[in-house]
Protein backbone atom coordinates (compact mmCIF):
# COMPACT_ATOMS: atom_id res chain seq x y z
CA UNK A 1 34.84 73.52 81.79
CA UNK A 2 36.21 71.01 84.56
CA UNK A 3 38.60 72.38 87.47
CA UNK A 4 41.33 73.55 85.35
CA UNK A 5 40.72 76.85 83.07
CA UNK A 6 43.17 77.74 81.01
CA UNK A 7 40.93 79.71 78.62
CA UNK A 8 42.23 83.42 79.87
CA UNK A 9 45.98 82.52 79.61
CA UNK A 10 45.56 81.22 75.98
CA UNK A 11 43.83 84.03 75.13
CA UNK A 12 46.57 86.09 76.54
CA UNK A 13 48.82 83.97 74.45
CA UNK A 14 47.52 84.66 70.84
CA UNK A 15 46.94 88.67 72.20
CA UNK A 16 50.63 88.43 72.29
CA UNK A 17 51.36 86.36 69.41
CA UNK A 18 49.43 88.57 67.41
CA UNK A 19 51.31 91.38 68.09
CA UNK A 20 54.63 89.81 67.35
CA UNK A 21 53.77 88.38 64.19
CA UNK A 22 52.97 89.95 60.98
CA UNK A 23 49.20 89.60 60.31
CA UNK A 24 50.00 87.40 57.43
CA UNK A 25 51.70 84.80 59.40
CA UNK A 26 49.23 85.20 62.06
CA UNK A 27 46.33 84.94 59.85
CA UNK A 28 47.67 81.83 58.47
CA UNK A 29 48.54 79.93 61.38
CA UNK A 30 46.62 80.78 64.24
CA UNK A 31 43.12 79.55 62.50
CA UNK A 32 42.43 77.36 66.04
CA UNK A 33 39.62 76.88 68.62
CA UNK A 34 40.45 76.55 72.85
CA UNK A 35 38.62 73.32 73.43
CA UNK A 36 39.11 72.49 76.83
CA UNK A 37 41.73 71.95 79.94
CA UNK A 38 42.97 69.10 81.91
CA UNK A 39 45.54 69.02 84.29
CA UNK A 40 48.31 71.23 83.25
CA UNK A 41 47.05 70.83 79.32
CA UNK A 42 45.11 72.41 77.12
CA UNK A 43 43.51 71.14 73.70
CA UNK A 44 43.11 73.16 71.06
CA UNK A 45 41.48 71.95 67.86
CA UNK A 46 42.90 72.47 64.19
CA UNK A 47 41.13 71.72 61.00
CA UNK A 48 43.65 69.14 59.33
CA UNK A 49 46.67 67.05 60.13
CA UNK A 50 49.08 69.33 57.45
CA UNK A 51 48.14 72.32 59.71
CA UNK A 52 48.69 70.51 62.89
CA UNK A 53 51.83 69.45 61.95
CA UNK A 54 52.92 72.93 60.68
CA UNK A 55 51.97 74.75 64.07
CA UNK A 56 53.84 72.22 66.14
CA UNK A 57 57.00 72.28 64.18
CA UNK A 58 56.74 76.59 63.84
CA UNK A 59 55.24 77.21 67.35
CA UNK A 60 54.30 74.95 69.68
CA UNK A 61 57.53 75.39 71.96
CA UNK A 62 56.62 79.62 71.75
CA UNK A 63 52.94 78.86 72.64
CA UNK A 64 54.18 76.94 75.45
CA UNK A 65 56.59 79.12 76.56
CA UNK A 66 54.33 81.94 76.76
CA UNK A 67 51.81 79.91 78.44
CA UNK A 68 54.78 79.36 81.05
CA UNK A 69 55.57 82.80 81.68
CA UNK A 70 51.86 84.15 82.04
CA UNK A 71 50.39 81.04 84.24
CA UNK A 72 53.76 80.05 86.03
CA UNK A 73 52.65 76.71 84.99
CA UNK A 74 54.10 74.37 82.25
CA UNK A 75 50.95 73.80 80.46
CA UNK A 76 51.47 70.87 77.71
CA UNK A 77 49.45 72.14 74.35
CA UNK A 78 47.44 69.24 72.66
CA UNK A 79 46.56 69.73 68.70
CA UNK A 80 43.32 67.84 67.92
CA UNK A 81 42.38 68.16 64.41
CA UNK A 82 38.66 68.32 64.36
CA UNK A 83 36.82 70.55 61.45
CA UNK A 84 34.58 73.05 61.88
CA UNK A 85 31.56 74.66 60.37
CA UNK A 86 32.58 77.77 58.13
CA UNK A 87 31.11 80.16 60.08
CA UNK A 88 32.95 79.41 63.22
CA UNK A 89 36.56 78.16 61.87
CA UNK A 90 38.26 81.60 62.77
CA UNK A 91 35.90 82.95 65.31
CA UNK A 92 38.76 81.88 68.26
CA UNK A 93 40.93 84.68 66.60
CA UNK A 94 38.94 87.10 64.73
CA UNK A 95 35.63 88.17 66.25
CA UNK A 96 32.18 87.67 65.77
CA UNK A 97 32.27 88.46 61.58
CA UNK A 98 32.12 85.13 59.90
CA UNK A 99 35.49 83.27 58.65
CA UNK A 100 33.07 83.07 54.83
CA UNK A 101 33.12 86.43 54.74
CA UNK A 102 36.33 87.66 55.76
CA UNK A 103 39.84 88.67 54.37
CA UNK A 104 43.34 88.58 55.59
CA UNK A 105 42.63 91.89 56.75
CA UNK A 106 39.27 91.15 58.63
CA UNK A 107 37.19 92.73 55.99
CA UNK A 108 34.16 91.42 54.63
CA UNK A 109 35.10 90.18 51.38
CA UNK A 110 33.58 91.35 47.98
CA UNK A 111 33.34 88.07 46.60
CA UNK A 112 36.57 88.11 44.17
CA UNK A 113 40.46 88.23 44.90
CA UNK A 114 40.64 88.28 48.44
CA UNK A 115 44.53 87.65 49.26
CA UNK A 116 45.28 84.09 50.60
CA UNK A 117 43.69 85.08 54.69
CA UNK A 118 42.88 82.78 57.23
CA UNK A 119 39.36 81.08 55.59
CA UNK A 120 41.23 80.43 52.30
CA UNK A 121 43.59 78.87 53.87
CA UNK A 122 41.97 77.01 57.10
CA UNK A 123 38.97 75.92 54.61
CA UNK A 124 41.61 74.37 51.75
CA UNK A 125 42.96 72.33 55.00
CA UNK A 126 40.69 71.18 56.99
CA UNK A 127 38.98 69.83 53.05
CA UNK A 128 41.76 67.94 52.78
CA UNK A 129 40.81 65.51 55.77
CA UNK A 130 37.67 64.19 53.29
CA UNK A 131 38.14 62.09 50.73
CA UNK A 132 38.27 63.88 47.54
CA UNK A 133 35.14 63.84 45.32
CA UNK A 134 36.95 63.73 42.02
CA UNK A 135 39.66 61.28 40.65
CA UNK A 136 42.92 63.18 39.66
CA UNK A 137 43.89 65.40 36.59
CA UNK A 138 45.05 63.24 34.40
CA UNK A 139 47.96 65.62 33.76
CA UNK A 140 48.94 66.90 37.29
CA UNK A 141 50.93 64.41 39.85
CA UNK A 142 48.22 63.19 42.88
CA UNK A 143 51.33 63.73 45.51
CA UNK A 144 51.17 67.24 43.93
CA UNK A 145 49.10 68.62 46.92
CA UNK A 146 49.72 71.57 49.46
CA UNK A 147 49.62 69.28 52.42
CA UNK A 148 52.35 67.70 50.72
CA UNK A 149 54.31 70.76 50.84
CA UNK A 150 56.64 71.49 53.88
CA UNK A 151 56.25 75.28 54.57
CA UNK A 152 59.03 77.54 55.69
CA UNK A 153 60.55 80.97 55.58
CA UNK A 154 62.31 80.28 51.71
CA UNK A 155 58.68 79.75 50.43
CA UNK A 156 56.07 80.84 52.92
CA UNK A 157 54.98 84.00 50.47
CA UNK A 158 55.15 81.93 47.56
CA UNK A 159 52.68 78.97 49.28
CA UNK A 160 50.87 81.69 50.80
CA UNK A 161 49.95 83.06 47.34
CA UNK A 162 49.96 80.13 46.09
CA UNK A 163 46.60 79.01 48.03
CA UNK A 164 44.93 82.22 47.32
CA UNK A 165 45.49 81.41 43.43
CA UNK A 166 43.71 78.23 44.32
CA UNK A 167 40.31 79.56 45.86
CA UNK A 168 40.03 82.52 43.74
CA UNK A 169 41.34 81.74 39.77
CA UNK A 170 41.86 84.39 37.69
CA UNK A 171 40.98 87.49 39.91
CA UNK A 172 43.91 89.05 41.94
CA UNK A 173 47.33 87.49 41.26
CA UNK A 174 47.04 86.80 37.54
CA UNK A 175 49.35 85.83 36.11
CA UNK A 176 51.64 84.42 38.50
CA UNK A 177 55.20 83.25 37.90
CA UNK A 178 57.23 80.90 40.21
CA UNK A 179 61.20 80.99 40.06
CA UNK A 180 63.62 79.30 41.46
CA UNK A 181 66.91 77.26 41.46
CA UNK A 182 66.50 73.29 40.05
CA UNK A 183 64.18 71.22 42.75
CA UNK A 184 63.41 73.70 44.66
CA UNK A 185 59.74 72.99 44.54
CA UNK A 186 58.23 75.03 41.79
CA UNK A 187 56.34 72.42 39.90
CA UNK A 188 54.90 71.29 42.66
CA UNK A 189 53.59 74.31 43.97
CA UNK A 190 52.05 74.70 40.26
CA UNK A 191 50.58 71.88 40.25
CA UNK A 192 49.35 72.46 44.43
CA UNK A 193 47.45 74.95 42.81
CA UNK A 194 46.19 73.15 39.57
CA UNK A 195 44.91 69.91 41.68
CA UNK A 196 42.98 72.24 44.18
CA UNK A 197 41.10 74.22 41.81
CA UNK A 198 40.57 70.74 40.35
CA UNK A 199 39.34 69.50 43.37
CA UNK A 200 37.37 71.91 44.45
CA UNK A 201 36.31 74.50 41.94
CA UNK A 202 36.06 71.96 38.85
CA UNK A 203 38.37 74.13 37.29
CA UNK A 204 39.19 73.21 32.92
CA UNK A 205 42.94 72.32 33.72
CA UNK A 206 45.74 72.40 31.19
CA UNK A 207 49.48 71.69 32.07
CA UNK A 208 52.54 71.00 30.03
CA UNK A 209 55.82 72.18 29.86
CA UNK A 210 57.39 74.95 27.58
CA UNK A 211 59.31 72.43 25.74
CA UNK A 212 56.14 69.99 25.16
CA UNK A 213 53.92 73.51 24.09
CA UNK A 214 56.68 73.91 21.73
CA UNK A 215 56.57 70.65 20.02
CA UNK A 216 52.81 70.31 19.91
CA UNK A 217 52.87 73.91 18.65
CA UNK A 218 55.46 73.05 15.31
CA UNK A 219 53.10 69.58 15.03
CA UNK A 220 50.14 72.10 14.51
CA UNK A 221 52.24 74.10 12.10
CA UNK A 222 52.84 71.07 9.95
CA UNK A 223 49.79 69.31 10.04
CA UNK A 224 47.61 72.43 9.13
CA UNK A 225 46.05 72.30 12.67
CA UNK A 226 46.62 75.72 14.22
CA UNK A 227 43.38 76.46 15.31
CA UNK A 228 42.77 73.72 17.25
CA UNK A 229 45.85 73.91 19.07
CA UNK A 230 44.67 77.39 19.36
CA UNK A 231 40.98 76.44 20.61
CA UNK A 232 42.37 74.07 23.26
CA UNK A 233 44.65 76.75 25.19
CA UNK A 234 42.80 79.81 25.04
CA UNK A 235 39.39 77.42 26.43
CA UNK A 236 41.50 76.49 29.35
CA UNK A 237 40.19 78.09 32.75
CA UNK A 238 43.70 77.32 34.20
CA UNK A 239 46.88 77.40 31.91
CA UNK A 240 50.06 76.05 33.69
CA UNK A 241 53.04 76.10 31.91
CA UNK A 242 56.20 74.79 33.38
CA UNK A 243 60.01 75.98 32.60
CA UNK A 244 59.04 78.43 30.64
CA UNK A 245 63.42 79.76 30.12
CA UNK A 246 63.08 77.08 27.18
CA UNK A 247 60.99 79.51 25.46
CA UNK A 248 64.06 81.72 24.55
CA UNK A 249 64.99 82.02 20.64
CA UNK A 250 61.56 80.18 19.69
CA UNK A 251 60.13 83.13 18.25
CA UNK A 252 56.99 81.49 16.29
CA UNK A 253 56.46 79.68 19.91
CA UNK A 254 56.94 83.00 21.56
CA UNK A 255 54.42 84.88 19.09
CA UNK A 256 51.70 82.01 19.70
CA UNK A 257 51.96 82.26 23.39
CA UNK A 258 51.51 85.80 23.41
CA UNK A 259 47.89 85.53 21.85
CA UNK A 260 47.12 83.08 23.68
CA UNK A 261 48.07 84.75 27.02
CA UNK A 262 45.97 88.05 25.88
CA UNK A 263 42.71 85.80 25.32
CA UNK A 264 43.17 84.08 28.19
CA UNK A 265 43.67 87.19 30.04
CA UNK A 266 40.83 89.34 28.96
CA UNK A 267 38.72 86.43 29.83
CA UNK A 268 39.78 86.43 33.47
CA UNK A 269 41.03 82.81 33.24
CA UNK A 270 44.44 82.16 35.62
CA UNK A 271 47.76 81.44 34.01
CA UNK A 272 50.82 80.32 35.85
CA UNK A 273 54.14 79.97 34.97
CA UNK A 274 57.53 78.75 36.11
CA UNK A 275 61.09 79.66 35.80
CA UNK A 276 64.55 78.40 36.76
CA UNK A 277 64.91 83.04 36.90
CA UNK A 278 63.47 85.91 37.11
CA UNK A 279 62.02 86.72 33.61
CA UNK A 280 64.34 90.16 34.05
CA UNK A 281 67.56 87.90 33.84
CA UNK A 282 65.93 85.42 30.18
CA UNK A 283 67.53 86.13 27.43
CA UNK A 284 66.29 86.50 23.62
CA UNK A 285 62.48 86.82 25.16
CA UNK A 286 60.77 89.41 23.06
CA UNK A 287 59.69 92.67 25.54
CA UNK A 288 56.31 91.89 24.60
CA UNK A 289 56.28 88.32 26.28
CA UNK A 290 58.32 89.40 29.09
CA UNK A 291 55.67 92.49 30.12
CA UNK A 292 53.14 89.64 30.42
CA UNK A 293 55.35 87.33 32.38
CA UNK A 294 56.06 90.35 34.82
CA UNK A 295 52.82 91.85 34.69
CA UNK A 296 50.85 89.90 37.73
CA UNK A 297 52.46 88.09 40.69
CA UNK A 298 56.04 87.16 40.80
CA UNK A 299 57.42 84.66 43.87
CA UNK A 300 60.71 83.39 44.24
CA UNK A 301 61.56 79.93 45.36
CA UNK A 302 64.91 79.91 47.91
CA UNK A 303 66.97 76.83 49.00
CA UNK A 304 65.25 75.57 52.14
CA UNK A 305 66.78 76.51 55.50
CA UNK A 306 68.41 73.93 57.86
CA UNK A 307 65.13 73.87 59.88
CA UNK A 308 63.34 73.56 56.63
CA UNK A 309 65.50 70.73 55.18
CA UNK A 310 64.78 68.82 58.79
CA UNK A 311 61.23 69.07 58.06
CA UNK A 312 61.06 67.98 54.88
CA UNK A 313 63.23 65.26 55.26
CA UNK A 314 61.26 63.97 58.63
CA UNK A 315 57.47 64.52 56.68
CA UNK A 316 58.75 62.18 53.76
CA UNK A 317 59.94 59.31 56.46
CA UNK A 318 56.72 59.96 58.22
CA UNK A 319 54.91 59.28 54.93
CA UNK A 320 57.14 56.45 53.97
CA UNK A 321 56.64 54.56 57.29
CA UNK A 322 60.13 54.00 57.89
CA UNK A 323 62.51 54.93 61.00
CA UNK A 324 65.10 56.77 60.58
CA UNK A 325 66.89 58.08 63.16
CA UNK A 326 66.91 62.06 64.32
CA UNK A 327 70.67 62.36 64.47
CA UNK A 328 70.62 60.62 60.71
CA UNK A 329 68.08 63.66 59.38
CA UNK A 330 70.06 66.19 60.91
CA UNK A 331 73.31 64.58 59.14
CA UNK A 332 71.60 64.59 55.79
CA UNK A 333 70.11 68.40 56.26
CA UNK A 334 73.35 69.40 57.36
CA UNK A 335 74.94 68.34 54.35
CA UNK A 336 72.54 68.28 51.96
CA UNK A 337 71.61 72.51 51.51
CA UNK A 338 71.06 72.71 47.57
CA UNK A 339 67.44 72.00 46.92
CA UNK A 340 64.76 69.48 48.16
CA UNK A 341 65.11 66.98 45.23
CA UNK A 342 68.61 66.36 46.52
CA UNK A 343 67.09 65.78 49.81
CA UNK A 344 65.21 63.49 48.63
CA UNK A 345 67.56 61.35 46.81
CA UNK A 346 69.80 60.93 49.56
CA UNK A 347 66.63 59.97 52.03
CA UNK A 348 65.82 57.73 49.27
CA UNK A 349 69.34 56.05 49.16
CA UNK A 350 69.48 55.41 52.90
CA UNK A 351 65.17 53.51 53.02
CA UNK A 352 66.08 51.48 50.06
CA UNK A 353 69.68 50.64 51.92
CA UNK A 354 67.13 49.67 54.59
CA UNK A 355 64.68 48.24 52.84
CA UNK A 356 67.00 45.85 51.00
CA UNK A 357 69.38 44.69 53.74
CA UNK A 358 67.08 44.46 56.34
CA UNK A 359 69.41 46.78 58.73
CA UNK A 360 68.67 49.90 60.69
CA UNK A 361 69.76 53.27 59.21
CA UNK A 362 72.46 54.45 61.79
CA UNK A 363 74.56 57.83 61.46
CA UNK A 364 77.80 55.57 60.72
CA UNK A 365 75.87 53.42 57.61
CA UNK A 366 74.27 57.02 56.43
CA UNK A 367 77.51 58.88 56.49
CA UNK A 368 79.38 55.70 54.65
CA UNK A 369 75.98 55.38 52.25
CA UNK A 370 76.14 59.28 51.29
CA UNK A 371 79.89 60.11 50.96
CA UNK A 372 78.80 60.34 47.48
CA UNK A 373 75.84 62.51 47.74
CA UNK A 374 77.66 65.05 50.19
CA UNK A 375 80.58 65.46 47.43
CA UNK A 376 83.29 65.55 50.61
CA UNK A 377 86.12 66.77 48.16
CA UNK A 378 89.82 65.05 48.52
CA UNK A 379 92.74 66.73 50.91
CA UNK A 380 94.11 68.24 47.86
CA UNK A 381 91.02 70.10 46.29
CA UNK A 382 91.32 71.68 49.67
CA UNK A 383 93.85 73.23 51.92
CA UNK A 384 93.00 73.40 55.84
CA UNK A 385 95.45 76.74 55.07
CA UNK A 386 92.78 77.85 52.33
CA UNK A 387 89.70 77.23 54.90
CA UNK A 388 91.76 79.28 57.60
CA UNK A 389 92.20 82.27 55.55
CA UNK A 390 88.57 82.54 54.22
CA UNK A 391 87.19 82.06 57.74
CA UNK A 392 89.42 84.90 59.27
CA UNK A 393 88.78 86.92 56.54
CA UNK A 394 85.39 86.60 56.86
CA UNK A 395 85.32 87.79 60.45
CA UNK A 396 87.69 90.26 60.09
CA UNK A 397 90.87 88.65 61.90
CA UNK A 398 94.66 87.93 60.78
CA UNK A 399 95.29 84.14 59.62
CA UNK A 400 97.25 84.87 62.79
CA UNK A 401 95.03 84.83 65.28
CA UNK A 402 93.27 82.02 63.94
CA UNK A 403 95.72 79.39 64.25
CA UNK A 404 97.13 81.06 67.38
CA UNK A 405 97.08 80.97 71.28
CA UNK A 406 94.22 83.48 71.66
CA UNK A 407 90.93 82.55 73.36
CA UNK A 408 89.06 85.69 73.48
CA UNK A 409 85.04 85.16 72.31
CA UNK A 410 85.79 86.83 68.97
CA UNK A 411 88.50 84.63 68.06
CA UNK A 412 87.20 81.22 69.17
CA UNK A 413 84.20 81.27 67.51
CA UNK A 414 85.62 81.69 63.75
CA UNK A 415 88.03 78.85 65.01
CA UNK A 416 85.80 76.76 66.36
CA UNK A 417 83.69 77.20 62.66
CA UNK A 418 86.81 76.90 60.40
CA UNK A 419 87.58 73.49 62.57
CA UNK A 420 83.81 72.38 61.75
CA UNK A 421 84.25 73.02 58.38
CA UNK A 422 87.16 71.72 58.04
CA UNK A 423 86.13 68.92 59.39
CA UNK A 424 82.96 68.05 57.06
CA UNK A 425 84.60 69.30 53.94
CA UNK A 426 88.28 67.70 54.09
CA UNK A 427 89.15 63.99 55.16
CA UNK A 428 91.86 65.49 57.67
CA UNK A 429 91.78 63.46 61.24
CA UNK A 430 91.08 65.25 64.07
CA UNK A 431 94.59 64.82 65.01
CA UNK A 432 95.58 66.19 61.94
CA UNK A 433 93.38 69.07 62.35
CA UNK A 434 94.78 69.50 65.49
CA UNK A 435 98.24 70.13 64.30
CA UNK A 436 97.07 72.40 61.64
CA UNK A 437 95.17 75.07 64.30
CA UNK A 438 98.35 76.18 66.33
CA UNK A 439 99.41 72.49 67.36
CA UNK A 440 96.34 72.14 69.48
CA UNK A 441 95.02 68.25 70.77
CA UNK A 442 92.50 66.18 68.87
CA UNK A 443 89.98 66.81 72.12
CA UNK A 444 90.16 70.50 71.44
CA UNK A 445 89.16 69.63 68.10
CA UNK A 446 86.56 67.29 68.48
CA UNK A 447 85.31 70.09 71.70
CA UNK A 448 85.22 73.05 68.86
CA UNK A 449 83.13 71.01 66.64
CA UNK A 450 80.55 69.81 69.06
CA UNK A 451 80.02 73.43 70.16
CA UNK A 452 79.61 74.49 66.55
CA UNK A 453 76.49 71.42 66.30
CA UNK A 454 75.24 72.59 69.34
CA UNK A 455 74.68 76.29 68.15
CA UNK A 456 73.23 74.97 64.35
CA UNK A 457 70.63 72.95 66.44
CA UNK A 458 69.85 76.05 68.76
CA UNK A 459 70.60 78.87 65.86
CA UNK A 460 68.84 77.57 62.47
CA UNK A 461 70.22 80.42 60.59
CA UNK A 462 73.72 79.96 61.31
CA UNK A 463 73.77 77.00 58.69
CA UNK A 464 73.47 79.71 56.38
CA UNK A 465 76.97 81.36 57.22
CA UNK A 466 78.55 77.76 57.03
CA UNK A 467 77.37 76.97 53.77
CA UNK A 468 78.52 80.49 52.59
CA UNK A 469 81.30 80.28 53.58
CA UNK A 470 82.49 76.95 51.67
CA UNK A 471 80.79 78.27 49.23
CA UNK A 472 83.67 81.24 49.76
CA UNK A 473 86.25 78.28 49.96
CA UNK A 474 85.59 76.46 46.75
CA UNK A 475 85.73 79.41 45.20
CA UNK A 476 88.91 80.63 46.60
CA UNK A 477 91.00 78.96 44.15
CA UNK A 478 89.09 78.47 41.09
């Protein structure tokens, strides 16, 4: 070590970390090494650029922090990816037993289902720095991959699991079913799973959807070929089947599936499946199917946070290699809070906009370029009146109060939030707005706003209430 040590305050640091976070989250993310100090910095090596980026966006700024308050020093914290042999890549964090034969929970492991702990997931990263030593599946997308997959708190179980799936088929979460809402990322985490066990366990792969199974199921049927339709599934070693909610009222599809399931089972062999809902809510599913679908691991998908959307939408212009302005992302996750394929198309709209005139992406050209894609409804869908009584009603207060003179903390707040909303959702000038909340100037307006941006950058999870409540709005009339 040179003249600056650092070592005892970041080990301080993940003492405390550790005993803030669950051990899941901590076993997932704190799989890093202290490497060494310089002045007022400290590198500390990760095992692959998807985990680096992860850390910084989820903790850098509470690693540093906590550095702050136990050195008195602002100590910068440098991620290095660099990978490790196996029998040191958790040693920083968990002691002396070796990361190839732990668990999640520090125990040696027995060889078979170990959940998804720090070496199943620190291994599957820092592998995915190497090239890979097979081509693709030919049925499972090559972007597909977990390091293509932006983490957060609407998935992080789901990916967790997800992993563990990966490094250890058929053992402890089997079957598994994924469900979500439309684009919220469940084929991709299928097939995350299906082009890692590819990878790396050599894994026989089959994918299709329900729909597909179906059709290649009623070919069988007609051209006398049942039992090799019935060789190739239940040989499989991995059987992903996507959407399977089409299944409902195809009973001979139904009846097949079920035998194949229960061969696949007994043989240990992983089977994954996705829905657009729990298998509790499918209709016209006979009870014996629906056991099976609910007898392993079930994970919901949920529409990504505002941090979340942020994320996602700055890792696909990072992979693109186009700039895009922050205060452009932040418009787009802002407004964009149904699911990640949406995100996508509106990013999408805005690099080929660039692309093809040759112009920078500014807020004014992304807000003029998306007015479709953010579906700002006309002044007569809805009422400024209709958003006033909603938001008081929400927090409790008399239409009133909200348009009135009162600027006590409990009252300005819901104003401030029924002006932003009003705002985004209604064409209404600021002037006009104005008039509407108690005959107040376009400043105040334009003031209430900003304040209501400022807390959405510094509170994350108040972008939930806001989309609630014009959820509330829409509603309020139909």
């Amino acid at each position: 070590m040179g003249t600056w040590d650092y070592d005892v305050f970041w080990k301080e640091t993940l003492n405390q970390l550790k005993s803030e976070l669950s051990e899941q989250e901590y076993a997932m993310w704190f799989n890093m090494a202290y490497e060494s100090s310089g002045e007022q910095a400290i590198v500390i090596s990760v095992p692959s650029a998807f985990y680096r980026d992860q850390v910084k966006q989820r903790y850098q700024a509470r690693i540093e922090n906590k550095l702050y308050e136990l050195s008195g020093q602002h100590i910068q914290v440098a991620l290095e990816v660099k990978q490790r042999a196996k029998d040191d890549s958790h040693q920083a964090v968990s002691g002396s037993v070796p990361a190839s034969k732990r668990t999640a929970h520090g125990r040696e492991s027995e060889g078979k289902g170990a959940p998804a702990g720090p070496h199943a997931v620190s291994e599957h990263l820092a592998k995915a720095d190497h090239p890979r030593p097979r081509d693709g599946h030919v049925q499972l997308r090559k972007d597909y991959i977990f390091e293509n997959f932006v983490i957060g708190e609407n998935n992080f179980f789901a990916a967790n699991a997800a992993i563990a799936i990966a490094k250890n088929p058929g053992t402890a979460y089997n079957p598994c079913l994924i469900y979500g809402g439309v684009g919220l990322g469940k084929t991709h985490l299928m097939q995350a799973i299906g082009n890692l066990a590819w990878q790396e366990k050599g894994c026989k792969i089959i994918y299709i959807t329900a729909e597909n199974f179906t059709n290649e199921f009623v070919e069988a049927i007609k051209n006398s070929a049942t039992q090799g339709f019935k060789n190739k599934y239940r040989n499989a070693d991995m059987l992903l089947i996507d959407d399977i909610h089409f299944l409902q009222k195809k009973n001979e599809t139904q009846e097949e599936l079920f035998h194949t399931f229960n061969a696949l089972y007994d043989a240990n062999k992983q089977i994954i499946f996705t829905c657009d809902r729990p298998v509790s809510e499918l209709k016209n599913l006979s009870e014996r199917l629906r056991s099976r679908f609910e007898r392993g691991l079930n994970v919901d998908l949920q529409p990504p946070s505002y941090e979340t959307r942020c994320a996602i939408l700055a890792k696909k212009v990072e992979a693109r290699g186009v700039s895009i302005p922050p205060d452009v992302i932040n418009l787009v996750a802002r407004n964009i809070s149904s699911n990640v394929r949406d995100l996508e198309a509106s990013l999408t709209k805005l690099i080929a906009y660039a692309e093809l005139t040759k112009k920078p992406v500014t807020l004014e050209i992304a807000q003029q370029q998306l007015r479709d894609n953010f579906g700002s409804p006309k002044q007569n869908n809805v009422t400024i009146e209709t958003i006033q009584k909603v938001v008081a009603e929400y927090f409790s207060l008399s239409y009133t109060d909200l348009k009135g003179k009162k600027r006590t903390k409990a009252i300005s707040f819901p104003r401030q939030l029924a002006m932003f909303i009003a705002r985004e959702i209604t064409e209404y000038s600021t002037t006009e707005l104005g008039m509407e909340f108690g005959g107040r100037d376009h400043t105040t307006v334009m003031h209430g706003c900003q304040k209501i941006d400022e807390r959405l950058k510094a509170e994350p999870s108040l972008d939930s209430t806001i989309q609630k409540l014009m959820k509330m709005i829409k509603d309020y009339n139909s």
